[in-house]
PDB file of N, CA and C in Angstrom:
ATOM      1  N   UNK A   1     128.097 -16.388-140.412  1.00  0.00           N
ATOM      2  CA  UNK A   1     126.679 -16.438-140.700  1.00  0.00           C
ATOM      3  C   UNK A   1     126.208 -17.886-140.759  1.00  0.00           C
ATOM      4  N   UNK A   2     124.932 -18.204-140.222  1.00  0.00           N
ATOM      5  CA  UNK A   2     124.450 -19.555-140.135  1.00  0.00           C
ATOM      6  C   UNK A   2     123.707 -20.085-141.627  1.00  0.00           C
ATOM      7  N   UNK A   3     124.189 -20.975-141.873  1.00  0.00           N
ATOM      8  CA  UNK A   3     123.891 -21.116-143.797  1.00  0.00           C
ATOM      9  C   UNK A   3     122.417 -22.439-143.438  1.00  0.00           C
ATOM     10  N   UNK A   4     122.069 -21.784-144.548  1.00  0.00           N
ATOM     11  CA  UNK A   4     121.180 -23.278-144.510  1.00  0.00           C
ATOM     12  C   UNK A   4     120.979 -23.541-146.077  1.00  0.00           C
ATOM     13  N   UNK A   5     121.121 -25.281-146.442  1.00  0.00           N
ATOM     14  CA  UNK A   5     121.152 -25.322-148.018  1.00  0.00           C
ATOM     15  C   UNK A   5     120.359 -26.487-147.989  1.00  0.00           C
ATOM     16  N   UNK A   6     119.953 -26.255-149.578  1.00  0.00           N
ATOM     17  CA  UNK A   6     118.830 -27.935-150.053  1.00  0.00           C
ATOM     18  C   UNK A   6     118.964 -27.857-151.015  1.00  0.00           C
ATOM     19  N   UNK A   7     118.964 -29.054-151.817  1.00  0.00           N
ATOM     20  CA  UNK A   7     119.023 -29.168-153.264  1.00  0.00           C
ATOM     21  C   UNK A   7     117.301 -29.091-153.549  1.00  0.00           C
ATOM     22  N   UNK A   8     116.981 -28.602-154.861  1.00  0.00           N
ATOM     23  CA  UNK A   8     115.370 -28.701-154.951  1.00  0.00           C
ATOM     24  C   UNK A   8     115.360 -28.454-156.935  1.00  0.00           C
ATOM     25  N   UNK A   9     114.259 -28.515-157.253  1.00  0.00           N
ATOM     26  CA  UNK A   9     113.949 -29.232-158.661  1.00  0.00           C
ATOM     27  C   UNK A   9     113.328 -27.214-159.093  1.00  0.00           C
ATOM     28  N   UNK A  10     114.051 -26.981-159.997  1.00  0.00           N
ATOM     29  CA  UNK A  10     113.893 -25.566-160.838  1.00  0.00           C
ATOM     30  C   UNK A  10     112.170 -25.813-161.525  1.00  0.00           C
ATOM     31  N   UNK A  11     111.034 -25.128-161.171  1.00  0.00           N
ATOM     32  CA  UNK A  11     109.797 -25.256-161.725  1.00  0.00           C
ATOM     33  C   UNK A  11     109.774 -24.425-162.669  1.00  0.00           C
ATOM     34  N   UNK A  12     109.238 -24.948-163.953  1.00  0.00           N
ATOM     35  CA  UNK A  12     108.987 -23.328-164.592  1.00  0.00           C
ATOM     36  C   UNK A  12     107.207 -23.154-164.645  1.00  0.00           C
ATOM     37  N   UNK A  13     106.935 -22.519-163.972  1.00  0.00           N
ATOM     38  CA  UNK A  13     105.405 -21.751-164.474  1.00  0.00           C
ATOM     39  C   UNK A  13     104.962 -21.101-165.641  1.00  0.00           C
ATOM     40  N   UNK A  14     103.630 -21.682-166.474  1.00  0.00           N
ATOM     41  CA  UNK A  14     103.471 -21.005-168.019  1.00  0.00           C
ATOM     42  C   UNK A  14     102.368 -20.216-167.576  1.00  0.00           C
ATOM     43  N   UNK A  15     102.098 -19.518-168.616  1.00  0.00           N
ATOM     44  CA  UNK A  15     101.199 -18.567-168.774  1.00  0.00           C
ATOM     45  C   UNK A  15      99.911 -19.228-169.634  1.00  0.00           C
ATOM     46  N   UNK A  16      98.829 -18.892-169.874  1.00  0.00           N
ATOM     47  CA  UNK A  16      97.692 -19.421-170.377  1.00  0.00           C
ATOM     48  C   UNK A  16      97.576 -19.635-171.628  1.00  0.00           C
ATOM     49  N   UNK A  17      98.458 -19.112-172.747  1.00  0.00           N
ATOM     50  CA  UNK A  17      99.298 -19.143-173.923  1.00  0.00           C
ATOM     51  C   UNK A  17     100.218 -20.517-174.006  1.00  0.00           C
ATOM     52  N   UNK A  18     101.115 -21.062-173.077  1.00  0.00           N
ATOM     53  CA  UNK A  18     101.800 -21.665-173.011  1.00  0.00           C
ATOM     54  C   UNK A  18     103.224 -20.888-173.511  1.00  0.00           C
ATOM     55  N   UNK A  19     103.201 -19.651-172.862  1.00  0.00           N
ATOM     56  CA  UNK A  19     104.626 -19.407-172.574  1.00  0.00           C
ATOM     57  C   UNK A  19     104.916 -19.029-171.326  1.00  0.00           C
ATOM     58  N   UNK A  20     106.418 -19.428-171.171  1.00  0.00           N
ATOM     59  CA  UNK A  20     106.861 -19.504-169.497  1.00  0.00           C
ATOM     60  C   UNK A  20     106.710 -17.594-169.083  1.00  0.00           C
ATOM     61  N   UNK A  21     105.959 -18.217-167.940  1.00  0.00           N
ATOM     62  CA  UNK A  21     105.723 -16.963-166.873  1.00  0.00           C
ATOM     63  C   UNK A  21     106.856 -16.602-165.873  1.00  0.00           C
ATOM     64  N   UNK A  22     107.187 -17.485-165.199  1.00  0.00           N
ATOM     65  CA  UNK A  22     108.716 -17.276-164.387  1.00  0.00           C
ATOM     66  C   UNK A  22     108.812 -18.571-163.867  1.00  0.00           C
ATOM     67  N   UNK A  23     110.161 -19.047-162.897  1.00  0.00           N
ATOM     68  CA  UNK A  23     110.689 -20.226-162.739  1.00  0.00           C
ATOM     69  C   UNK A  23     110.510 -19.695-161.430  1.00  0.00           C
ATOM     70  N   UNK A  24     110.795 -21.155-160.678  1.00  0.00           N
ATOM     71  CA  UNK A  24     110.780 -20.904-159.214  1.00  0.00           C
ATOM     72  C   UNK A  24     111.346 -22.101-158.118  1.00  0.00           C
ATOM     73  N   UNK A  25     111.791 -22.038-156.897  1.00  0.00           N
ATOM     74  CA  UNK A  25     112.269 -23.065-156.247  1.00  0.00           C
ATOM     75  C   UNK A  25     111.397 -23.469-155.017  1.00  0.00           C
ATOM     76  N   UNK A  26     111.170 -24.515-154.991  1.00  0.00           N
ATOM     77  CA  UNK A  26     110.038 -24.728-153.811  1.00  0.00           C
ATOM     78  C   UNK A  26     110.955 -25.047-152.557  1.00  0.00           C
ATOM     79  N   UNK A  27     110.202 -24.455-151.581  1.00  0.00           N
ATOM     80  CA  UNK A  27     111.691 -24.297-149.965  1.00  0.00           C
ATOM     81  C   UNK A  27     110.806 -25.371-149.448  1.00  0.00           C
ATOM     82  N   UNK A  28     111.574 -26.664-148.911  1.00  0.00           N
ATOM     83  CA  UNK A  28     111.008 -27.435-148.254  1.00  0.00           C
ATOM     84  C   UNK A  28     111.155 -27.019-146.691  1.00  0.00           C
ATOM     85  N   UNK A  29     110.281 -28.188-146.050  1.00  0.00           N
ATOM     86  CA  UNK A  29     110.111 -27.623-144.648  1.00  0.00           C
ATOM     87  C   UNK A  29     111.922 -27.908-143.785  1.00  0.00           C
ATOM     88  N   UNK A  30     111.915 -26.771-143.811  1.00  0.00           N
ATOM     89  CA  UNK A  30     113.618 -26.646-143.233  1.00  0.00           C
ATOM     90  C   UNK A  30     113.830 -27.510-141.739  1.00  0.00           C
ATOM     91  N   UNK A  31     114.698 -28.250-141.789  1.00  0.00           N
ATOM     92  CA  UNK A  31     115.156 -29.523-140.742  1.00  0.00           C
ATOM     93  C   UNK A  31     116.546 -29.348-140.394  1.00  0.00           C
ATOM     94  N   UNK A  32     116.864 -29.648-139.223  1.00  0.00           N
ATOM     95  CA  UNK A  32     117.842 -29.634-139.027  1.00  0.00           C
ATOM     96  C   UNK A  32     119.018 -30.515-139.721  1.00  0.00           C
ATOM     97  N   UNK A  33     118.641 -31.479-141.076  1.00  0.00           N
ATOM     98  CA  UNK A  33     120.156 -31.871-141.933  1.00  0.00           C
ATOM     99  C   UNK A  33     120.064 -30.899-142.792  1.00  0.00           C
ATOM    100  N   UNK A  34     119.596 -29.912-143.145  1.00  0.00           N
ATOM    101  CA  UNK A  34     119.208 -28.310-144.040  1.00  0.00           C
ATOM    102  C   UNK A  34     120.646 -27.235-143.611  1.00  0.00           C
ATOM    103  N   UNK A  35     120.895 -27.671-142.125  1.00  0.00           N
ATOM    104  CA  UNK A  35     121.768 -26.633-141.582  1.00  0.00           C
ATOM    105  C   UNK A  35     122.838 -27.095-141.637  1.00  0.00           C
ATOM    106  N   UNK A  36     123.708 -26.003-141.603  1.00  0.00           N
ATOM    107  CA  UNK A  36     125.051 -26.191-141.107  1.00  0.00           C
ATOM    108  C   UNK A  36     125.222 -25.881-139.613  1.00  0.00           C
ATOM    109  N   UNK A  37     125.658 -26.941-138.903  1.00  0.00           N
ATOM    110  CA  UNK A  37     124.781 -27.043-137.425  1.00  0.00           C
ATOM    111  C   UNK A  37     126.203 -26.659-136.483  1.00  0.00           C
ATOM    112  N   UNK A  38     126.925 -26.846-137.338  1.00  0.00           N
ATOM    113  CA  UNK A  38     128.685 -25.879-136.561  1.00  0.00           C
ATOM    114  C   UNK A  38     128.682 -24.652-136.667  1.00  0.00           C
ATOM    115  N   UNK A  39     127.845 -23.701-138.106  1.00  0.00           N
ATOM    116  CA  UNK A  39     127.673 -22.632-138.173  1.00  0.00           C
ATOM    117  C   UNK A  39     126.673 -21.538-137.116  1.00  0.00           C
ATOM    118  N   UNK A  40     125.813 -22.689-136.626  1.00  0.00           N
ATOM    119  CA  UNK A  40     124.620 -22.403-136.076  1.00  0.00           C
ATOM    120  C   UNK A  40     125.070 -22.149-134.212  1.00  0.00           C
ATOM    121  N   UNK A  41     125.670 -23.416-134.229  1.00  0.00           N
ATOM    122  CA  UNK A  41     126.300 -23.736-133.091  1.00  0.00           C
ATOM    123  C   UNK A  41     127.298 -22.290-132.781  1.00  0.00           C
ATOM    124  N   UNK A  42     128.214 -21.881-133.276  1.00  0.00           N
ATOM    125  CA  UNK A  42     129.151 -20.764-132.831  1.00  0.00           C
ATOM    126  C   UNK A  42     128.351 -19.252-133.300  1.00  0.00           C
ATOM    127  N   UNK A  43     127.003 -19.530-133.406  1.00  0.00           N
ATOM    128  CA  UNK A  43     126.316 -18.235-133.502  1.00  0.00           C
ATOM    129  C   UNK A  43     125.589 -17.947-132.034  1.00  0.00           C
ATOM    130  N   UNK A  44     126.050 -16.404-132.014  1.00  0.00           N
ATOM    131  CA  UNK A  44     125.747 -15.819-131.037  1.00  0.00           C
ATOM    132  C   UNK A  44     123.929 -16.308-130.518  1.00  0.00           C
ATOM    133  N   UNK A  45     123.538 -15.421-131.159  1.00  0.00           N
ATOM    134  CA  UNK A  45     121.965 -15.740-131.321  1.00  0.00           C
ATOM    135  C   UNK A  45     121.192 -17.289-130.806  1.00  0.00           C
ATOM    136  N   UNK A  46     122.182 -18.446-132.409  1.00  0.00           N
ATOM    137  CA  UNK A  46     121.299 -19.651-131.783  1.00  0.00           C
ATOM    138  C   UNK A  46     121.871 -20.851-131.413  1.00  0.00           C
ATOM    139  N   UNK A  47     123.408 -20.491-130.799  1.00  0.00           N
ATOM    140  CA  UNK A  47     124.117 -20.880-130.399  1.00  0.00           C
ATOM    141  C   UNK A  47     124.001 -22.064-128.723  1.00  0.00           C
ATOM    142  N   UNK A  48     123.081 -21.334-128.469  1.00  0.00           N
ATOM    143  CA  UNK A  48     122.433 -22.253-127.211  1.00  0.00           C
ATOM    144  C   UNK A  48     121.131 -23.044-127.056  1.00  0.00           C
ATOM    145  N   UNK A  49     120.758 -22.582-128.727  1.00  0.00           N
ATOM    146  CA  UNK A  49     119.342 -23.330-128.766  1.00  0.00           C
ATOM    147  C   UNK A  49     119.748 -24.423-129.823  1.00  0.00           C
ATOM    148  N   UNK A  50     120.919 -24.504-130.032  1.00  0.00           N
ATOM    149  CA  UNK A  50     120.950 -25.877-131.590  1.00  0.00           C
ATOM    150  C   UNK A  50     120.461 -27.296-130.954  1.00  0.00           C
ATOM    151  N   UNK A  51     120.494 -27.592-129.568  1.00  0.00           N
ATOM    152  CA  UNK A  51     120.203 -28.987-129.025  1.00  0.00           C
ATOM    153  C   UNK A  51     118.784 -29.153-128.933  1.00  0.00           C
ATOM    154  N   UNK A  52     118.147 -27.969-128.817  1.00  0.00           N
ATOM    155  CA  UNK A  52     116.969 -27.380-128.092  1.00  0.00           C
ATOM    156  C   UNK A  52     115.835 -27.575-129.290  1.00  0.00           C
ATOM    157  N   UNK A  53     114.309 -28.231-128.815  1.00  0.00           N
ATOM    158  CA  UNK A  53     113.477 -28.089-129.384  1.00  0.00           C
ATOM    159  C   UNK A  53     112.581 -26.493-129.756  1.00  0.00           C
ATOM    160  N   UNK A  54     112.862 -25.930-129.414  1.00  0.00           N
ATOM    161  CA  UNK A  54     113.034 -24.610-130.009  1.00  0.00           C
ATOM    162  C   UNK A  54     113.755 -24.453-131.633  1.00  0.00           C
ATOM    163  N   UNK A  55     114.758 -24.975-131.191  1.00  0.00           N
ATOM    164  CA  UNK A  55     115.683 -24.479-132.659  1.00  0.00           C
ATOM    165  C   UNK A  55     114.397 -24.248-134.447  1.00  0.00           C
ATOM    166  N   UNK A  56     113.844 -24.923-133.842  1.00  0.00           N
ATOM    167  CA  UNK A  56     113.417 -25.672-135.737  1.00  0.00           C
ATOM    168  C   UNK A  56     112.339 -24.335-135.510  1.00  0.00           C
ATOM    169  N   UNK A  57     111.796 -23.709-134.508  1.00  0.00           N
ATOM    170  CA  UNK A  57     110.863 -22.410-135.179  1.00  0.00           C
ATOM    171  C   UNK A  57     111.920 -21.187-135.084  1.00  0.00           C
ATOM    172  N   UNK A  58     112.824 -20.822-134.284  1.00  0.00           N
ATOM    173  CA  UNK A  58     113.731 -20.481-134.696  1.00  0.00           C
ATOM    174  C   UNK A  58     114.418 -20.294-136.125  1.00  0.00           C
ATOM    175  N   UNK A  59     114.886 -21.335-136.130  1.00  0.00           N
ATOM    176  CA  UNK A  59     114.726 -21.127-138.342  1.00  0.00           C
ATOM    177  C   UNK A  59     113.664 -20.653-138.928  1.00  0.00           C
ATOM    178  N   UNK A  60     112.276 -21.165-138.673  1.00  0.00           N
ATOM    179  CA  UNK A  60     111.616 -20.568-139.565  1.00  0.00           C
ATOM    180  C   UNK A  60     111.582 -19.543-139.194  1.00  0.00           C
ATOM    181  N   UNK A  61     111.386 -18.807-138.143  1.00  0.00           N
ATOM    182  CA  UNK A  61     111.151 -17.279-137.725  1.00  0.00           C
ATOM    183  C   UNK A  61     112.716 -16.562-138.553  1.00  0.00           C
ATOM    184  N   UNK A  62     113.759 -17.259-138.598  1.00  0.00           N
ATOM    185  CA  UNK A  62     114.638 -16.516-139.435  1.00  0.00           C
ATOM    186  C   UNK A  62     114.259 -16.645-140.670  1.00  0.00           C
ATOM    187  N   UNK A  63     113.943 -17.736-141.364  1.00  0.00           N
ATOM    188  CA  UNK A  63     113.644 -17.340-142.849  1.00  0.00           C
ATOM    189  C   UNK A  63     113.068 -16.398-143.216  1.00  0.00           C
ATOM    190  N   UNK A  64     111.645 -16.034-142.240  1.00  0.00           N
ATOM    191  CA  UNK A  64     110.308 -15.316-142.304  1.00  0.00           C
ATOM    192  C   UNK A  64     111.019 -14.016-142.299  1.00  0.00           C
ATOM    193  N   UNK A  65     111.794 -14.226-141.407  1.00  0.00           N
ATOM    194  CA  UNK A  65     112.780 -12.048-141.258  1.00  0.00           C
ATOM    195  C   UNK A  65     113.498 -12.238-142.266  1.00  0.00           C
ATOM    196  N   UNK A  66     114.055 -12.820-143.235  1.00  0.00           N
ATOM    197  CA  UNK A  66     115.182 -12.660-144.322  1.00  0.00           C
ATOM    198  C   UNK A  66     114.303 -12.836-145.365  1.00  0.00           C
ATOM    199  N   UNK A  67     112.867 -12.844-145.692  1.00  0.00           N
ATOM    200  CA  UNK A  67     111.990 -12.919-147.058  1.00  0.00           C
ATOM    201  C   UNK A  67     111.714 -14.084-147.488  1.00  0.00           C
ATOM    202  N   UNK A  68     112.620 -15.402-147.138  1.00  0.00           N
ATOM    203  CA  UNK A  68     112.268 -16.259-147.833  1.00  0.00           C
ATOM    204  C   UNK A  68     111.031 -17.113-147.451  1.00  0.00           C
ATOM    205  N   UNK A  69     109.912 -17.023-148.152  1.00  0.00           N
ATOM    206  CA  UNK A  69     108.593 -18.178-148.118  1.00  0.00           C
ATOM    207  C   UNK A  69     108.649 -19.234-148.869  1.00  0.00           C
ATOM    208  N   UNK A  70     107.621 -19.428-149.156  1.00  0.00           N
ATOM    209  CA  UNK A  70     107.497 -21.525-149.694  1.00  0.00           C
ATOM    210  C   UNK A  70     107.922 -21.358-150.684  1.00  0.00           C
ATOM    211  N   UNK A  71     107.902 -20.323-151.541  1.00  0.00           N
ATOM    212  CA  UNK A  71     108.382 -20.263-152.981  1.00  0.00           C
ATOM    213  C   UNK A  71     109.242 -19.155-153.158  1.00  0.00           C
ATOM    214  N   UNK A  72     110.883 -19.515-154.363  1.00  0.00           N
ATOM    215  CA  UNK A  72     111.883 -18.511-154.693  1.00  0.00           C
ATOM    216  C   UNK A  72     111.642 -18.740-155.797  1.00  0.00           C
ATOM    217  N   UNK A  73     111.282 -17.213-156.213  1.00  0.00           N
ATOM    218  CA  UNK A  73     111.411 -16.800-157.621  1.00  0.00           C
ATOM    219  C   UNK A  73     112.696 -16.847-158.290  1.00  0.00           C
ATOM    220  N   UNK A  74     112.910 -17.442-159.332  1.00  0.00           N
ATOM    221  CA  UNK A  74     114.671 -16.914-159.438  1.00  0.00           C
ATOM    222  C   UNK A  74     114.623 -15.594-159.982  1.00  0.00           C
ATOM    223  N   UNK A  75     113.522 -14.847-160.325  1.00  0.00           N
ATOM    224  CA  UNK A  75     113.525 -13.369-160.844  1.00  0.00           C
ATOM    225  C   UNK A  75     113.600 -12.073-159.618  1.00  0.00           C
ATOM    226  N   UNK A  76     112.885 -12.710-158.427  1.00  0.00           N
ATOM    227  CA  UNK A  76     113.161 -12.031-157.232  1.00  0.00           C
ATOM    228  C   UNK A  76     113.875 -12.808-156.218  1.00  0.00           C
ATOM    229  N   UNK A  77     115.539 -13.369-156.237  1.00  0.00           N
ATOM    230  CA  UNK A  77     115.722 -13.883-155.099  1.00  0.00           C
ATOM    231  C   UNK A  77     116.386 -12.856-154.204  1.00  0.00           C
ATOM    232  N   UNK A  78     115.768 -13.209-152.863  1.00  0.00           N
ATOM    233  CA  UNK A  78     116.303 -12.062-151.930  1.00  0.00           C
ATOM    234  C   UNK A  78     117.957 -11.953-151.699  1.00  0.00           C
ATOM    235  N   UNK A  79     118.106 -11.223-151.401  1.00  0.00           N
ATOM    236  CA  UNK A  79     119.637 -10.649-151.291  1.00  0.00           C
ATOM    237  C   UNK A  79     120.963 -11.993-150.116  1.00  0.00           C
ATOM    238  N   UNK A  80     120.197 -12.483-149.431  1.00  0.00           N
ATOM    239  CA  UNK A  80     120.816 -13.798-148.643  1.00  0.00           C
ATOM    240  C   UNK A  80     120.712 -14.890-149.161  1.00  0.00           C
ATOM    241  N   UNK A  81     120.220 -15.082-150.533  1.00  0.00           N
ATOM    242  CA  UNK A  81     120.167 -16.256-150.846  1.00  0.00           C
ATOM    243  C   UNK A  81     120.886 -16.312-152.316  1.00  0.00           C
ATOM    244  N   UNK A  82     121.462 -17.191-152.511  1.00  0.00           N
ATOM    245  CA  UNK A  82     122.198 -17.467-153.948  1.00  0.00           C
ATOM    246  C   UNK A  82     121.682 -18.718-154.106  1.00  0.00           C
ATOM    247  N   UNK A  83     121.325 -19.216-155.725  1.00  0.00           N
ATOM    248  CA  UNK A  83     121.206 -20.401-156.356  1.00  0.00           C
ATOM    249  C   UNK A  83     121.700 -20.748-157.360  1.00  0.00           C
ATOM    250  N   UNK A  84     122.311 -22.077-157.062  1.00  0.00           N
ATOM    251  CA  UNK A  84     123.339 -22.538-158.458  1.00  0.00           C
ATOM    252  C   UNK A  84     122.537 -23.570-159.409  1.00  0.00           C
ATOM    253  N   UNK A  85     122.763 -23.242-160.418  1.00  0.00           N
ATOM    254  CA  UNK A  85     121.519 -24.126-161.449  1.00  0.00           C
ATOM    255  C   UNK A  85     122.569 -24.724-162.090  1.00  0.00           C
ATOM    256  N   UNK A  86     123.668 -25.119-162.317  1.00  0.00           N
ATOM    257  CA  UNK A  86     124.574 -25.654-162.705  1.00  0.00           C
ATOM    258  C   UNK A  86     123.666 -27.148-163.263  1.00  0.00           C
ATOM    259  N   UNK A  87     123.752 -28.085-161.941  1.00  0.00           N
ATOM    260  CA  UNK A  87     123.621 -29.310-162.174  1.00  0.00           C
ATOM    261  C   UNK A  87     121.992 -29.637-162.884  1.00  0.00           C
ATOM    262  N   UNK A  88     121.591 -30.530-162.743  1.00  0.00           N
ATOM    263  CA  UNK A  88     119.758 -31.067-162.397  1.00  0.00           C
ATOM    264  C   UNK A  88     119.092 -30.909-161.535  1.00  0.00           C
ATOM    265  N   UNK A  89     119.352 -30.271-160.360  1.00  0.00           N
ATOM    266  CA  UNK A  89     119.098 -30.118-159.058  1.00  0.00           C
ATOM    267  C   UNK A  89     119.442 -28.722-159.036  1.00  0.00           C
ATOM    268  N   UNK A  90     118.866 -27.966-158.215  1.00  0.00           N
ATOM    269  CA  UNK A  90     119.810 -26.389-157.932  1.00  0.00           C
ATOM    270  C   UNK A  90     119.990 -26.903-156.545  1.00  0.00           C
ATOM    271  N   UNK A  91     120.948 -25.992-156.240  1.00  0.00           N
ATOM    272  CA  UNK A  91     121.681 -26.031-154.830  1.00  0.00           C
ATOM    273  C   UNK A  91     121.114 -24.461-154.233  1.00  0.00           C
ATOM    274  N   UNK A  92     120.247 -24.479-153.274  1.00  0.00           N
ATOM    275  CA  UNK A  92     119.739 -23.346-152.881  1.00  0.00           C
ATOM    276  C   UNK A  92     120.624 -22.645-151.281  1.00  0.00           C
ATOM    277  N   UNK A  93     121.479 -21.920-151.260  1.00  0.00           N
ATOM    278  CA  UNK A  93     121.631 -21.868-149.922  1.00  0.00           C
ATOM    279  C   UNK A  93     121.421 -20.285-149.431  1.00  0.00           C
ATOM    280  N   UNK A  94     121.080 -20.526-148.210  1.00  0.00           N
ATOM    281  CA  UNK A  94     120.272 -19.369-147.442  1.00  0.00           C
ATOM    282  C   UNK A  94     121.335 -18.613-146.226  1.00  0.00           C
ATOM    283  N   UNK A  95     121.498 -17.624-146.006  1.00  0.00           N
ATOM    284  CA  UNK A  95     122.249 -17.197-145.283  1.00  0.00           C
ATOM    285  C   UNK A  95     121.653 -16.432-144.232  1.00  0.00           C
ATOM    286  N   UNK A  96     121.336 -16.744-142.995  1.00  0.00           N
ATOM    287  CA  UNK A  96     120.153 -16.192-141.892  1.00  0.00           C
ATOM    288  C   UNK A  96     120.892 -15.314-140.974  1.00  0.00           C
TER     289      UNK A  96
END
């Protein structure tokens, strides 16, 4: 599977009270140092487009089919994506 990962900053959103409403990860605009470009490369699919100016809507048209938009809820993250909150940074990676 072709992975794609970014580190990005955990938001929390409040409510009008000032208590937290839900947290969330903002998806930056996905680039090709985002990918794992060996993974991408021995994929059937986009295996002949990784050199190719094509590639980069390609990704987004995969994110768009796997759910993920500008913003991950960590209360709804879709089923291809795992996030590690370990550090100061989460490590978001996407599996297309």
């Amino acid at each position: 599977m072709p992975i794609i990962s970014f580190k990005a900053k955990i938001e929390t959103i409040y409510n009008s009270d000032d208590t937290p409403a839900w947290r969330w990860v903002k998806v930056p605009a996905i680039e090709r140092r985002h990918c794992d470009m060996q993974t991408f490369r021995n994929h059937a699919k986009y295996g002949s487009y990784t050199n190719s100016d094509l590639f980069g809507g390609m990704v987004k048209r995969a994110l768009k089919e796997t759910g993920v938009k500008e913003y991950i809820k960590l209360h709804e993250i879709p089923a291809n994506v795992t996030i590690d909150e370990s550090g100061f940074l989460a490590k978001v990676t996407i599996e297309v």
